[in-house]
Structure formats: C-alpha cells, structure tokens
N, C-alpha and C. Protein backbone atom coordinates (compact mmCIF):
# COMPACT_ATOMS: atom_id res chain seq x y z
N UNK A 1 0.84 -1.18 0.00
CA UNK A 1 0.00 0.00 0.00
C UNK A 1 0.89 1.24 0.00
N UNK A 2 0.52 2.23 -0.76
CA UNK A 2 1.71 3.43 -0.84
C UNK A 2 0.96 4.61 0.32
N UNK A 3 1.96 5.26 0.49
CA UNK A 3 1.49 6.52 1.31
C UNK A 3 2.14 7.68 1.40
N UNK A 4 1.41 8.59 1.54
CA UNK A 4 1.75 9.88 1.92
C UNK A 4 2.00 10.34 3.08
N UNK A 5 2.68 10.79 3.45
CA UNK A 5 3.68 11.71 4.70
C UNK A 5 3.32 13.17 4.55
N UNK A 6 2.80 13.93 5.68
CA UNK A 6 2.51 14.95 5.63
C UNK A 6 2.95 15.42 7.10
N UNK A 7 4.29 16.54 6.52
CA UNK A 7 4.68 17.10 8.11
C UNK A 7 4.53 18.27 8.33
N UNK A 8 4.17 18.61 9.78
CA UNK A 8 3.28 19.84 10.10
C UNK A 8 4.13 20.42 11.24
N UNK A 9 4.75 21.78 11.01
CA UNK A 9 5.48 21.94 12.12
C UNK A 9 4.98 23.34 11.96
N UNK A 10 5.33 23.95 13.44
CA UNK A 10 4.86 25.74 13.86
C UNK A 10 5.83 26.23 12.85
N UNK A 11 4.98 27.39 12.64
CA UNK A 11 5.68 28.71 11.78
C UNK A 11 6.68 28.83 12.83
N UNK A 12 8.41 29.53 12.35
CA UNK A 12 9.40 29.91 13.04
C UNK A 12 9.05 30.82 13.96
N UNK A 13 8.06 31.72 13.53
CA UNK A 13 7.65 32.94 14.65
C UNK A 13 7.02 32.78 16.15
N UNK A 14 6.24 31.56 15.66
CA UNK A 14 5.82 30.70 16.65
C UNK A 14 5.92 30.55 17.62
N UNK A 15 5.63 30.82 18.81
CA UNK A 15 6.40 29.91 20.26
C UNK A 15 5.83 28.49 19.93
N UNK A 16 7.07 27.73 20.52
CA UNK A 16 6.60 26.34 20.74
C UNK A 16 6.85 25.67 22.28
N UNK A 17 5.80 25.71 23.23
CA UNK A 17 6.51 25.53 24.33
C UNK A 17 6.57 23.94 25.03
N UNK A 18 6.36 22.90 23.90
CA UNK A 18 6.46 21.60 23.92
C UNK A 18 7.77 21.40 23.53
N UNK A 19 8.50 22.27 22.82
CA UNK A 19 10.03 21.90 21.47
C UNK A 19 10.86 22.90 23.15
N UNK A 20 10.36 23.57 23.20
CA UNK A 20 11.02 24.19 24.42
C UNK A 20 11.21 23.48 25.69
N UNK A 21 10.34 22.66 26.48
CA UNK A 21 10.24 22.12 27.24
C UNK A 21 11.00 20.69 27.02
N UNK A 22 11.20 20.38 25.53
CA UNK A 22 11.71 18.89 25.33
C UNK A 22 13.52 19.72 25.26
N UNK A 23 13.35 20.89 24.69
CA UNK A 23 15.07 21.19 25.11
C UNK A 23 15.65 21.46 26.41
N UNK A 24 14.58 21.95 27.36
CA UNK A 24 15.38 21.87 28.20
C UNK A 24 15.63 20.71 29.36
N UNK A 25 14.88 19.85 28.85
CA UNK A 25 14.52 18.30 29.54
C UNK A 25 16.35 17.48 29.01
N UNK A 26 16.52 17.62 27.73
CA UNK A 26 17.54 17.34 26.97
C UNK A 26 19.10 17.77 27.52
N UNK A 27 19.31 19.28 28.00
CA UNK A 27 19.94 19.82 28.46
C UNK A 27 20.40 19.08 29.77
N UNK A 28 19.40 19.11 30.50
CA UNK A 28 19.39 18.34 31.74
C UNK A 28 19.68 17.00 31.75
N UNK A 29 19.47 16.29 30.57
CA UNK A 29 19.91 14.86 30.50
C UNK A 29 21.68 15.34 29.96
N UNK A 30 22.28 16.41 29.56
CA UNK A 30 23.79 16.13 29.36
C UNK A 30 23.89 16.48 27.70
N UNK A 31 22.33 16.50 27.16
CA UNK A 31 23.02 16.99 25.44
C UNK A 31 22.31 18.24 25.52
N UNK A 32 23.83 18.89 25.55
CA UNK A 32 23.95 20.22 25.20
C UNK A 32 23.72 20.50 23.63
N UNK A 33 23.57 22.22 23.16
CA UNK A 33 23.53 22.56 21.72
C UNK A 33 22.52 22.18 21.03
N UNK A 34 21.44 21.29 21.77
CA UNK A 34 20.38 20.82 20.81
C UNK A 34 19.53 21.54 21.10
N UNK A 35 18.48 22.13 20.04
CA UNK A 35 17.12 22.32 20.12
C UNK A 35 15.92 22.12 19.49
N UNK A 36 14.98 22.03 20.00
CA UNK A 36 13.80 21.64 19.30
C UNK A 36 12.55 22.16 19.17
N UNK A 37 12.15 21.81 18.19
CA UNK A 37 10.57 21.93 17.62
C UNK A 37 9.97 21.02 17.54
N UNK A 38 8.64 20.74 18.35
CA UNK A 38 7.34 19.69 18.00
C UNK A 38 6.83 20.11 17.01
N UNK A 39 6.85 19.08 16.58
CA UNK A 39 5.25 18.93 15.27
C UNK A 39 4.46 17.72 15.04
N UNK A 40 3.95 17.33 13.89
CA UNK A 40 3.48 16.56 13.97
C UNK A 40 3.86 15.78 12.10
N UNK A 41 3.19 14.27 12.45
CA UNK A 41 3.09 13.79 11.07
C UNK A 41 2.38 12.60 10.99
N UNK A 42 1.49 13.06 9.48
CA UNK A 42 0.02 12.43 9.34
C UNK A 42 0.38 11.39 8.32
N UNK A 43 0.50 9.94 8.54
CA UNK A 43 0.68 9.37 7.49
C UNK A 43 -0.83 8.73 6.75
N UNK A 44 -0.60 8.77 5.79
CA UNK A 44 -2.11 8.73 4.77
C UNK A 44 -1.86 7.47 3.65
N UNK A 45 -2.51 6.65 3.84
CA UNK A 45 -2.12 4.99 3.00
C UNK A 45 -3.38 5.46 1.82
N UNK A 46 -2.67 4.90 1.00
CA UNK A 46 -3.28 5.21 -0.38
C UNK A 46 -3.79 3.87 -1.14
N UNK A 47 -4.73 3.41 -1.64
CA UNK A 47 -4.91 2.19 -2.31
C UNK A 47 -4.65 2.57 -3.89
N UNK A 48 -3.91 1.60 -4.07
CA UNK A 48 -3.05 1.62 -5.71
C UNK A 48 -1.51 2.59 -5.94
N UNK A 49 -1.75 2.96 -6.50
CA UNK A 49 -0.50 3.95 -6.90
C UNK A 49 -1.17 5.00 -6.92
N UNK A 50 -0.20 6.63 -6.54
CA UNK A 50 -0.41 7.50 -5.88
C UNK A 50 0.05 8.19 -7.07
N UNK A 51 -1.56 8.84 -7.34
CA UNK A 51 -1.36 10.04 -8.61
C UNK A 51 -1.28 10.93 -8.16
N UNK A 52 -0.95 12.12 -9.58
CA UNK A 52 -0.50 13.32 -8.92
C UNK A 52 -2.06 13.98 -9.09
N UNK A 53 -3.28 13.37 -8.66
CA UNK A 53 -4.45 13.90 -8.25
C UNK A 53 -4.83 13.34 -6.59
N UNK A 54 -4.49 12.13 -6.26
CA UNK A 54 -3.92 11.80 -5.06
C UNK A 54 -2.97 12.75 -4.25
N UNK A 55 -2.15 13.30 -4.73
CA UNK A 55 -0.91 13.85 -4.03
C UNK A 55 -1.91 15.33 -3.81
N UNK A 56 -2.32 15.56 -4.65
CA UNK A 56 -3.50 17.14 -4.58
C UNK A 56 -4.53 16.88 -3.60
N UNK A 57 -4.86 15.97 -3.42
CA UNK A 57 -6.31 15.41 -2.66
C UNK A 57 -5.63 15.51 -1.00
N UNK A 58 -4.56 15.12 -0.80
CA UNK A 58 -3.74 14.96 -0.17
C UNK A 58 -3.23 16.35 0.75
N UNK A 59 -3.00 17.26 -0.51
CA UNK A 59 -2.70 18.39 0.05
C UNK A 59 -3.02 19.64 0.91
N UNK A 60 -5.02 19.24 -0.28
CA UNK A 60 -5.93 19.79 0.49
C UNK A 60 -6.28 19.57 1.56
N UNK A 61 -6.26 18.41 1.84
CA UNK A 61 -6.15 17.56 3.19
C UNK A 61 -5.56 18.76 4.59
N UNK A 62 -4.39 18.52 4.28
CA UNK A 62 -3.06 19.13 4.74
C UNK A 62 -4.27 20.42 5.21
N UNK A 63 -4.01 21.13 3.54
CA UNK A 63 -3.94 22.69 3.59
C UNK A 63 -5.55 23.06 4.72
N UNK A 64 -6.70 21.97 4.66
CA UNK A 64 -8.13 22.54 5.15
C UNK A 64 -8.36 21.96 6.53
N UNK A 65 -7.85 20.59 7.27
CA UNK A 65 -7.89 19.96 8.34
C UNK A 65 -6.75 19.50 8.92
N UNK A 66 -5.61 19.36 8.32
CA UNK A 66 -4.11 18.90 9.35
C UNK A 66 -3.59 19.30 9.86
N UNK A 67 -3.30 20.64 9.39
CA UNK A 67 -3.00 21.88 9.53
C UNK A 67 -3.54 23.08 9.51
N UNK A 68 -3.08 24.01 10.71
CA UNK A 68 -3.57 25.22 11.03
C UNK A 68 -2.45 26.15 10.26
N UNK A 69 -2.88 26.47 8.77
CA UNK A 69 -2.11 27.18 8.06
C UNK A 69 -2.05 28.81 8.89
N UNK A 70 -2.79 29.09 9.73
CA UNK A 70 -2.16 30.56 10.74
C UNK A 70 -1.08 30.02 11.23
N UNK A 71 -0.61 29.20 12.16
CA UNK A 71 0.42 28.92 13.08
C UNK A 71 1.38 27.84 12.48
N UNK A 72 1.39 27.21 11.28
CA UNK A 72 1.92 26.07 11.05
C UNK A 72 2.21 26.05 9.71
N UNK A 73 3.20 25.07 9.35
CA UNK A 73 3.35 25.30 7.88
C UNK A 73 3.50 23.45 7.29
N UNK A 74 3.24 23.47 6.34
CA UNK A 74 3.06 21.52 5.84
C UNK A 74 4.14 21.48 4.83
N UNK A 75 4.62 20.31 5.08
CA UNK A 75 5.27 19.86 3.83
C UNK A 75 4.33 18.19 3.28
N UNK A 76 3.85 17.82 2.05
CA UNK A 76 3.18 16.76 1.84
C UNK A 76 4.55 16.31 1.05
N UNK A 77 4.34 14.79 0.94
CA UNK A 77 5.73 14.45 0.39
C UNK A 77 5.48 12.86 0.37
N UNK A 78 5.61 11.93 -1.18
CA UNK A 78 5.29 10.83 -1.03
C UNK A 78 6.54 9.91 -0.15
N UNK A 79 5.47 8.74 0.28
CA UNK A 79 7.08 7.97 1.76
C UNK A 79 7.52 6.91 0.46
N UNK A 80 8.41 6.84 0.20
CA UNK A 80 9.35 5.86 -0.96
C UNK A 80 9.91 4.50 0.35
C-alpha cells in the first residue's frame, strides 16, 4: 500500500513551548547545543498507486484539516 507523509510543524515565529520544554529536559539529561521543535506527522495509505491527483487530494487535506495554516506550515511528500 503506498502513502503519503505529511509534516506539520509551527511557523518559526511561533512559540513552541512543547520543542522548548523537550530542550530543556535534553539539556538536563547532558546533550547540550540541541534544540527543538514539536510537530506533527500524518501518514495517509493510499490504495493503488499515488497520482499526482492523489498527491493534490492529499494536500488539500493538509492545507483545510491537518494543519492550522495561521500557526503552522506543511510539507506533503510521497514515503518511498
């Protein structure tokens, strides 16, 4: 079955205080220099092969319910 990957992470402007809270949890475990951003990712199983009207169907997806295009930004992207 093929599928689509759709990743949803906050706009940079964003606060994120889950990506914040997991860096400084990180810090405290000893790895320094790292930081992070939560997001999320929607995987979407496709029956047959994945047209590029699929990959659109897909997007809208993304662009009208996965994502909160105010605060967030998507990348859709087929999983190989």
């Amino acid at each position: 079955m093929a599928k689509i990957i759709v990743d949803v992470m906050p706009k940079p402007e964003i606060l994120d205080p889950q990506g914040k809270a997991i860096t400084g949890s990180l810090a405290r475990l000893g790895y320094s220099g790292l930081s992070v951003r939560q997001g999320k990712r929607f995987e979407i199983e496709v029956d047959g092969e994945i047209t590029p009207e699929r990959l659109e169907q897909a997007t809208q997806a993304a662009d009208s319910l996965l994502a909160n295009t105010t605060i967030e930004n998507y990348v859709v992207r087929v999983d190989q």
